[in-house]
Protein backbone atom coordinates (compact mmCIF):
# COMPACT_ATOMS: atom_id res chain seq x y z
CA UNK A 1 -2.69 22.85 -45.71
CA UNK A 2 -6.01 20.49 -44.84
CA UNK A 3 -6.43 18.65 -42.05
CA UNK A 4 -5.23 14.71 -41.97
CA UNK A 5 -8.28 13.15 -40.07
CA UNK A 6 -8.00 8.91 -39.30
CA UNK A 7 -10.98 7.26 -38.39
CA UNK A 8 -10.81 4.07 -36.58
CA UNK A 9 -14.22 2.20 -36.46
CA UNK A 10 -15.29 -1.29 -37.04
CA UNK A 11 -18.94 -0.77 -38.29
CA UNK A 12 -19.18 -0.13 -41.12
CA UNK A 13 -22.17 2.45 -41.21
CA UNK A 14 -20.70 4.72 -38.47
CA UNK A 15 -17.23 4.61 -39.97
CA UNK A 16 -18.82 5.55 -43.77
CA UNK A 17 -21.33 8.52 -42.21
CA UNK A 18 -18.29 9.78 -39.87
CA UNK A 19 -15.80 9.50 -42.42
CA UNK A 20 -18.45 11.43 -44.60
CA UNK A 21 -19.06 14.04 -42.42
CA UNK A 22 -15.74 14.98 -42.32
CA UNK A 23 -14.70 15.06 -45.82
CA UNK A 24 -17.94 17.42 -45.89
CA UNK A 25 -15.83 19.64 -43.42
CA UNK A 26 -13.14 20.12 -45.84
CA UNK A 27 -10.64 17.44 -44.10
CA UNK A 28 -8.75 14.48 -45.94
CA UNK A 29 -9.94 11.41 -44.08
CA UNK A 30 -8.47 7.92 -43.58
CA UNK A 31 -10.21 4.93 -42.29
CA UNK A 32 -9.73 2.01 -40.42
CA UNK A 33 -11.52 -0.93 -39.49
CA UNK A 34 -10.06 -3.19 -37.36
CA UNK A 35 -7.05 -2.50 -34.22
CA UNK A 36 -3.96 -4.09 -36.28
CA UNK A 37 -4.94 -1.44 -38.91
CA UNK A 38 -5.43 1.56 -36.97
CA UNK A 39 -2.46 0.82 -35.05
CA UNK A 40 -0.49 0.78 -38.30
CA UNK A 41 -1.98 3.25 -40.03
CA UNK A 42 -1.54 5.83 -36.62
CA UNK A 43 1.89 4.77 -36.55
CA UNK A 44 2.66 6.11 -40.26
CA UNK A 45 2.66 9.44 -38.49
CA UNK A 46 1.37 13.18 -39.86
CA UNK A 47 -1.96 13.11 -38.71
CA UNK A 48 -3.89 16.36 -37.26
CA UNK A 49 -6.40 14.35 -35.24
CA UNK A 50 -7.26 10.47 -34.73
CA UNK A 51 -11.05 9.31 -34.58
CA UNK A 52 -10.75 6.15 -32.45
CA UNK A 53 -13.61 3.88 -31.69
CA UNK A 54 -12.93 1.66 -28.11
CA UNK A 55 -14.00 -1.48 -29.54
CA UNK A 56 -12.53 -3.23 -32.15
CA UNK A 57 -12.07 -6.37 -34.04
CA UNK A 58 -8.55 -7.54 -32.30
CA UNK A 59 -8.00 -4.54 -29.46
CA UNK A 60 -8.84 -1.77 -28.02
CA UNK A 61 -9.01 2.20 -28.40
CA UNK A 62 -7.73 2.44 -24.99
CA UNK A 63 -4.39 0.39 -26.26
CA UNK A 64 -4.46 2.38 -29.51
CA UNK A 65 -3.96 5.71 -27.74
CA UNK A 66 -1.75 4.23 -25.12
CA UNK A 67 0.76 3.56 -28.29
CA UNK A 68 0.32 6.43 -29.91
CA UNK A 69 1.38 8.55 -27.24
CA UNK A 70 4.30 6.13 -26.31
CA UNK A 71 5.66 6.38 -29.80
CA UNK A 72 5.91 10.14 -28.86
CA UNK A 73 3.02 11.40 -31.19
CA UNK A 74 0.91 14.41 -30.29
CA UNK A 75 -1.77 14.88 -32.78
CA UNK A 76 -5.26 15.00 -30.95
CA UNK A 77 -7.29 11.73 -30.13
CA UNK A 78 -10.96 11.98 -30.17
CA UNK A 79 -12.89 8.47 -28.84
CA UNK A 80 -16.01 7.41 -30.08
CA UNK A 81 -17.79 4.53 -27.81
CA UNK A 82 -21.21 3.18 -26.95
CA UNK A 83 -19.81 2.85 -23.70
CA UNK A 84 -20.97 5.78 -21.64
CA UNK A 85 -19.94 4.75 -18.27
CA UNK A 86 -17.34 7.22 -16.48
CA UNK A 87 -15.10 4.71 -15.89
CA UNK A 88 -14.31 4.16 -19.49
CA UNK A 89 -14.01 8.18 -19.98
CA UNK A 90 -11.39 8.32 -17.38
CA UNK A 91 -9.97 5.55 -18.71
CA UNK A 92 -9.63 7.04 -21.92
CA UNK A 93 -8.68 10.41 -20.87
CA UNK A 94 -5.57 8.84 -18.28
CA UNK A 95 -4.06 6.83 -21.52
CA UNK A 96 -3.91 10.29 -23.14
CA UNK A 97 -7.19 10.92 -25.23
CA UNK A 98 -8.38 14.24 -25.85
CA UNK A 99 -11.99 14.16 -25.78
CA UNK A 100 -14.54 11.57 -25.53
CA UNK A 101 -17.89 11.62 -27.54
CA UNK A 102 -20.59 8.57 -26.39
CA UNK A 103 -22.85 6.98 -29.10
CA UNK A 104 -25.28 7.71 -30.29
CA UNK A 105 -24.27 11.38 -30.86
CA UNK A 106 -25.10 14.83 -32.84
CA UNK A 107 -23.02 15.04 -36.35
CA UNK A 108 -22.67 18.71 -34.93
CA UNK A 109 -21.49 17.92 -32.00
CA UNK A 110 -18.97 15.49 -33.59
CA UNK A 111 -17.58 18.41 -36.22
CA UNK A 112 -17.35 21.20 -32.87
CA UNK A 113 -15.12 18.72 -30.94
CA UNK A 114 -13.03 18.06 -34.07
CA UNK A 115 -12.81 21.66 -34.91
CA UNK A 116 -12.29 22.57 -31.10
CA UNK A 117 -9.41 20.20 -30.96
CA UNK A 118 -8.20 21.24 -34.04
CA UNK A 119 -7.72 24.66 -33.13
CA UNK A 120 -6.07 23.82 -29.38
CA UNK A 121 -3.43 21.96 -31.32
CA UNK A 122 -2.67 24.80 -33.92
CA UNK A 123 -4.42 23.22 -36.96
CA UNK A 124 -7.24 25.42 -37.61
CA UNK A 125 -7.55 25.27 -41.35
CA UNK A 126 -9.74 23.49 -43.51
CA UNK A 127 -9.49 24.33 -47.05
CA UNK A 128 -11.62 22.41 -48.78
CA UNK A 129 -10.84 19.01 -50.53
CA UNK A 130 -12.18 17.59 -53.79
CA UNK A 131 -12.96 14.44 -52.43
CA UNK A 132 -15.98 12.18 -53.08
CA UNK A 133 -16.20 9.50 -50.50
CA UNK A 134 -18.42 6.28 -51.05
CA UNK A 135 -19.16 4.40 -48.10
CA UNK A 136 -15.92 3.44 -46.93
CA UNK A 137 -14.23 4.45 -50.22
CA UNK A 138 -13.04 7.75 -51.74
CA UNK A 139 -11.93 9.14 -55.37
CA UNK A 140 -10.27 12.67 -55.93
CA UNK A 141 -12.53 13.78 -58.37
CA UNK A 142 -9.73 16.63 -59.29
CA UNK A 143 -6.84 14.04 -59.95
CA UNK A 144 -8.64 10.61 -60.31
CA UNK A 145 -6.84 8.83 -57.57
CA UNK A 146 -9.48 6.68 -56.06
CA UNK A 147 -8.88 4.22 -53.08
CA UNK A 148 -11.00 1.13 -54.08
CA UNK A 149 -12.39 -2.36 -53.08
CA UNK A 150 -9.30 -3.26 -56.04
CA UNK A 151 -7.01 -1.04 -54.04
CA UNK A 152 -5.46 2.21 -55.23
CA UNK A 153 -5.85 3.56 -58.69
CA UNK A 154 -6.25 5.87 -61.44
CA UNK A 155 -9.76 6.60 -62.78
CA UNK A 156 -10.45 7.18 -66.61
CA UNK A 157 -11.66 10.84 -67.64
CA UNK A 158 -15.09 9.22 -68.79
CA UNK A 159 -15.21 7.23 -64.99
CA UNK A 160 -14.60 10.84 -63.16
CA UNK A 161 -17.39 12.41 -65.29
CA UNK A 162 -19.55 10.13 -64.50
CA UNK A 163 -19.02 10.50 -60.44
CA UNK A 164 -19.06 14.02 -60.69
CA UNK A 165 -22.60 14.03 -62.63
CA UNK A 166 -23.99 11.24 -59.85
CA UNK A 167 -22.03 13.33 -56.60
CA UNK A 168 -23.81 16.57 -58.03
CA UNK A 169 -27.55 14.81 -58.13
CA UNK A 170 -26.98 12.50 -55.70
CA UNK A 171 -30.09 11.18 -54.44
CA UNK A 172 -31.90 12.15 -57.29
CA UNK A 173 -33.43 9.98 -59.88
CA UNK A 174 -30.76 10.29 -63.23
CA UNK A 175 -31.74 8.84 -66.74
CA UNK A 176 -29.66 7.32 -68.56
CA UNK A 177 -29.67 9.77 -71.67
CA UNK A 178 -28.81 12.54 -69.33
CA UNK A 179 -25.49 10.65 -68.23
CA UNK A 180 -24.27 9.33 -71.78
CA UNK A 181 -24.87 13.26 -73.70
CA UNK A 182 -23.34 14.89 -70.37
CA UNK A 183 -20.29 12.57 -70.12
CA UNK A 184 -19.99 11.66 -73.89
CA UNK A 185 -21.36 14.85 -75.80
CA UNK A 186 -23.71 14.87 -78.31
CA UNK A 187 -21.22 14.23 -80.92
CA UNK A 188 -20.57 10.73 -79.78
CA UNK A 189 -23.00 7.83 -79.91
CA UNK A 190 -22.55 5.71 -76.84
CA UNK A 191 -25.13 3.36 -76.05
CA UNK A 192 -27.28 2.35 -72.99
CA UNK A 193 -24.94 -1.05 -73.38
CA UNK A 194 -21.91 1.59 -72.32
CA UNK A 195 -23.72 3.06 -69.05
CA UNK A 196 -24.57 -0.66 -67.72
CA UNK A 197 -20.90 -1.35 -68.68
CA UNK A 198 -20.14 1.90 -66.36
CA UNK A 199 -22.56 0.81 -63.58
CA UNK A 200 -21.10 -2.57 -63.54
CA UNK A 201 -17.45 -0.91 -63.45
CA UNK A 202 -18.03 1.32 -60.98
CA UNK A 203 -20.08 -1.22 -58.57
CA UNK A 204 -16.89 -3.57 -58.44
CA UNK A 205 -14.80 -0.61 -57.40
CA UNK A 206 -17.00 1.25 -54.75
CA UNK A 207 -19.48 -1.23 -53.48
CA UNK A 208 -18.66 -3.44 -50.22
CA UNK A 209 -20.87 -6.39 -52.88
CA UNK A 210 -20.67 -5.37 -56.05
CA UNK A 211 -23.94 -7.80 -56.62
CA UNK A 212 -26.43 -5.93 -53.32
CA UNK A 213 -25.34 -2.33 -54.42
CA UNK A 214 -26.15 0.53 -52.12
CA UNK A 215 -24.68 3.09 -53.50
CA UNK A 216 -25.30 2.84 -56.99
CA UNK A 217 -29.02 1.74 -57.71
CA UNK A 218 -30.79 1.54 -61.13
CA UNK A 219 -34.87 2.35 -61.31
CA UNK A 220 -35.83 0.31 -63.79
CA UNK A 221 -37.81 2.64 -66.50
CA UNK A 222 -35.72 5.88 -65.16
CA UNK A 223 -32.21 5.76 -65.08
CA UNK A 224 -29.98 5.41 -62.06
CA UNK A 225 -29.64 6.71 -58.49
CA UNK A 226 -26.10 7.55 -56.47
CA UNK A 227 -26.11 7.99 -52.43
CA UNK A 228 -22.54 8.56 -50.40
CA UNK A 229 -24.28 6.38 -47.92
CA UNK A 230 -26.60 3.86 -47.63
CA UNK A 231 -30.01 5.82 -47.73
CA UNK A 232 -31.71 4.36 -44.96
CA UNK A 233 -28.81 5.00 -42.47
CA UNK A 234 -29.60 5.75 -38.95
CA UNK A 235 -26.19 7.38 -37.59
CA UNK A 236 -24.36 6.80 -34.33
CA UNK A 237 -26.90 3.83 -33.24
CA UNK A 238 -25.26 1.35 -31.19
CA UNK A 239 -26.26 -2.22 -32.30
């Protein structure tokens, strides 16, 4: 059984490079972006460990674990802050957080915690999941389920083949050719038409604007280009 990991974190390019590291760890993750969301999504229960950033858009971390722990749940909380003062770590720790991890911090440092806590609390596995996260979005590239700027849904064949051929070269320049006899075969005769159709589908599911994509980028005279995450991402900087 993997790990259920939640992530609670308002900007956007620490919750996307967080929630990617972990998926890279072998853990389902969940994300969260503002305090009325976290708190409802922690109170769905059947979580292994909570991510929890102390500020957020309409509350606090520091209430978020305070209600976890009142409605009697026990999973590990890990807080992620900016703040490095000691108050706010004793603060933290006396509502009932596990560990506390200051920005800007080591992606290493981040996965030992999670695996330290993990293993305290008796949930030391972490088979690996066949999840491709985008930014703040994610697809099961083994089932199609994909959790989308539309919502939840089910991805055509042709739509996972295409994500599987841009999550194995991602960051790597892709023609267009390449894509359409890989995806389609060479006994079918899509067109270049079809991929921009593709691009353009694909764009209004994953990207935060489907019109300023980051994630997937054409180069004109070569094809297309796929990154998980912005590529010019610094991680863990506070603003």
């Amino acid at each position: 059984m993997y790990e259920r990991i939640l992530v609670v974190e308002d900007d956007a390019l620490v919750r996307s490079l967080v929630v990617l590291n972990l998926l890279d760890a072998g853990h389902e993750v969940h994300a969260a972006a503002t305090f009325e969301e976290g708190d409802a999504k922690l109170s769905e229960g059947g979580w292994s460990l909570a991510v929890l950033d102390i500020m957020l858009p309409g509350g606090d971390g520091f209430e978020l674990v305070h209600r976890a722990r009142t409605r009697g749940q026990t999973f590990p909380l890990l807080m992620l802050t900016s703040r490095s003062e000691v108050y706010a770590k004793v603060r933290a720790l006396n509502a009932g957080a596990d560990d506390y991890l200051p920005k800007p911090f080591d992606v290493e440092e981040l996965l030992a915690r999670v695996r330290a806590l993990l293993r305290r609390s008796g949930c030391a596995s972490t088979r690996p999941v066949n999840i491709l996260q985008i930014g703040e979005y994610q697809v099961r590239l083994d089932s199609g389920e994909a959790i989308t700027r539309e919502g939840s849904l089910m991805l055509s064949d042709k739509e996972l083949s295409v994500l599987t051929i841009f999550a194995r070269f991602e960051g790597q320049p892709i023609s267009c050719t390449d894509i359409l006899e890989e995806a389609w075969g060479s006994d079918a005769f899509p067109t270049e038409k079809t991929m921009d159709s593709f691009i353009s589908r694909l764009r209004r599911l994953f990207e935060v604007d489907p019109e300023n994509p980051v994630h997937f980028l054409t180069l004109r005279g070569r094809g297309y280009t796929f990154h998980r995450v912005p590529d010019s991402a610094h991680y863990g900087e506070a603003p």
